[in-house]
Protein backbone atom coordinates (compact mmCIF):
# COMPACT_ATOMS: atom_id res chain seq x y z
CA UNK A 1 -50.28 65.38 -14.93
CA UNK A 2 -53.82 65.88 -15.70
CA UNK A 3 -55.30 69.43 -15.15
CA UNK A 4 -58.30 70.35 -12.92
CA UNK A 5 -60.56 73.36 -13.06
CA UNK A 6 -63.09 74.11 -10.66
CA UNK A 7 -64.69 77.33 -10.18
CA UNK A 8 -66.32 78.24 -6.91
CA UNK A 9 -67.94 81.66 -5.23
CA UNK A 10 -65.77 83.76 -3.49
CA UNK A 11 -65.84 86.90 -1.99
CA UNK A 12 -66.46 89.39 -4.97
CA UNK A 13 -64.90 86.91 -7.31
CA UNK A 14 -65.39 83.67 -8.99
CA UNK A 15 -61.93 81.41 -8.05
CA UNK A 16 -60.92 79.27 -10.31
CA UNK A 17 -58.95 76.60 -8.87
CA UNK A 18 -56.44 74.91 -11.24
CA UNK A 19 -54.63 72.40 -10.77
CA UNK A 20 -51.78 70.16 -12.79
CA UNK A 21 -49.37 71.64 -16.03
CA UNK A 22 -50.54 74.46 -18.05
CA UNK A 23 -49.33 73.74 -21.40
CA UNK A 24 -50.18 73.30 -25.45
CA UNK A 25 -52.14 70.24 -24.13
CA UNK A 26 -54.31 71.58 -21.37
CA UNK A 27 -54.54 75.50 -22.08
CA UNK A 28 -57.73 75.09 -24.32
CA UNK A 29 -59.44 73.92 -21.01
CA UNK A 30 -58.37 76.43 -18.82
CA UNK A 31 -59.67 78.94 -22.28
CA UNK A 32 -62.91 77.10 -22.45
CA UNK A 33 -63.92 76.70 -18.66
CA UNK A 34 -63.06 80.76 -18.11
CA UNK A 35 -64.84 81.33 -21.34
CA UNK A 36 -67.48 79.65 -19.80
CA UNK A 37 -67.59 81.78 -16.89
CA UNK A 38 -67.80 85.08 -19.08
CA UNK A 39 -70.66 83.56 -21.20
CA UNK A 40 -72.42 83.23 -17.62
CA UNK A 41 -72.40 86.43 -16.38
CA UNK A 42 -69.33 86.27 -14.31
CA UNK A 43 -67.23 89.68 -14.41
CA UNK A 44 -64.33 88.76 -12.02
CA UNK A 45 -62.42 86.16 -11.84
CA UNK A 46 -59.17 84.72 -9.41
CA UNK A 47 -57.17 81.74 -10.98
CA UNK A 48 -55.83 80.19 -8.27
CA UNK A 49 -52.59 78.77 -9.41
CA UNK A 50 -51.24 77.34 -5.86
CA UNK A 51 -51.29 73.58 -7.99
CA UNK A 52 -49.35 74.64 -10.73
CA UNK A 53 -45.77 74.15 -11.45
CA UNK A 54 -45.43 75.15 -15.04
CA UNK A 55 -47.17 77.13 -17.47
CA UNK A 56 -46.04 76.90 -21.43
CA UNK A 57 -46.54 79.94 -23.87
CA UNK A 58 -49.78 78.43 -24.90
CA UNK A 59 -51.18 78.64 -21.64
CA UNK A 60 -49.71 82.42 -21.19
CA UNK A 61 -51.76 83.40 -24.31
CA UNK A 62 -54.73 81.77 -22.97
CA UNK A 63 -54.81 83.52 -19.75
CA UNK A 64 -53.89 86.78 -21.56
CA UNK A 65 -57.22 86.19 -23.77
CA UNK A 66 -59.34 85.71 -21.05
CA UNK A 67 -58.18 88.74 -19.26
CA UNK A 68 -58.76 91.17 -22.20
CA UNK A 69 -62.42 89.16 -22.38
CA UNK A 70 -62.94 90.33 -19.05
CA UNK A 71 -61.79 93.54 -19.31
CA UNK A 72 -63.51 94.55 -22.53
CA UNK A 73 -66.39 92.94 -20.55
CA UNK A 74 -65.97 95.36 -17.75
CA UNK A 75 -64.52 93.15 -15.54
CA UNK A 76 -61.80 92.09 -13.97
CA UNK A 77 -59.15 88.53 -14.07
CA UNK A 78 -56.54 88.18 -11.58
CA UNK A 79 -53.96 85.18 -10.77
CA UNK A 80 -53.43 84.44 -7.06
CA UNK A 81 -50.45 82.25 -5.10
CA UNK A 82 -48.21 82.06 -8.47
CA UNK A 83 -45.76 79.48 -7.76
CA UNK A 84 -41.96 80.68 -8.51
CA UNK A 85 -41.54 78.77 -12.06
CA UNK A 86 -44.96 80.37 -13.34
CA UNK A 87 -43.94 83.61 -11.79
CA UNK A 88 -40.89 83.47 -13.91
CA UNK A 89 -42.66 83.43 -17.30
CA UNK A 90 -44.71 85.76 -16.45
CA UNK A 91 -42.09 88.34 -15.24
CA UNK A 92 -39.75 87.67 -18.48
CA UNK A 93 -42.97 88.58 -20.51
CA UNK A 94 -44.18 91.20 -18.49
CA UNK A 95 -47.77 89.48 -18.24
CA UNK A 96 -47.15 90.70 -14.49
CA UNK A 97 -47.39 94.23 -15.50
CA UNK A 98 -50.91 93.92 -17.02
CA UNK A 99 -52.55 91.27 -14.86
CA UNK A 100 -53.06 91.65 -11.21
CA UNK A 101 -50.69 88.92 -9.15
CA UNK A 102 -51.72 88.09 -5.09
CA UNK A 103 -50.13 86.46 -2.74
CA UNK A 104 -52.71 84.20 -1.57
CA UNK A 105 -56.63 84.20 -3.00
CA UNK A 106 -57.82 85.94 0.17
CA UNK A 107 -56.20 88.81 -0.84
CA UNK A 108 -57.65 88.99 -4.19
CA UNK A 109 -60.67 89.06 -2.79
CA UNK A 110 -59.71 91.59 -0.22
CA UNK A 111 -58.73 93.53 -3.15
CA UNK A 112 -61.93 93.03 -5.04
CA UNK A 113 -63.68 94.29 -1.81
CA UNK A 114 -61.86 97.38 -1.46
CA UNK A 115 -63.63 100.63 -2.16
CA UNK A 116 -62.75 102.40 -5.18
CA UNK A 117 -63.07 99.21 -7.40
């Protein structure tokens, strides 16, 4: 399956909606187009990963990059509706303890909206 990335404004957070396998193949993409948000100013970013049904190692590491680029850039990158195989690889590598998992995107935003953020 081919992956799609869009980024759109949300409430206090750029989502980025992806769509299709993250793997060795299409993590570079989902790396360059977050990349792309950081060189732009954006400080917080949702992946949406409601579309995606697996996620490789590759992908993991990508996702983990982008979130320390966002921290050490003051900001902030969260994952949103984490389907149950994704959730699994990112419970066995405790990615879950480090980055911020929602439910559904609204409440990443609702989060990013809170006071005390």
């Amino acid at each position: 399956m081919d992956l799609r990335v869009a980024a759109r404004p949300g409430r206090g957070y750029t989502v980025v909606e992806v769509r299709g396998d993250l793997d060795m193949a299409t993590a570079p993409r989902l790396r360059e187009s977050l990349q792309q948000l950081i060189d732009a100013g954006d400080r917080h970013v949702v992946v949406d990963l409601a579309e995606v049904d697996f996620m490789d190692s590759s992908a993991l590491g990508a996702l983990v990059m982008m979130f320390k680029a966002l921290r050490d850039a003051g900001g902030r990158l969260t994952l949103a509706a984490v389907q149950p195989p994704v959730l699994s690889v990112l419970t066995i590598t405790s990615v879950d303890q480090a980055i911020d998992l929602f439910d559904t995107v609204e409440a990443a935003e609702a989060d990013a909206a809170s006071p005390g953020d």
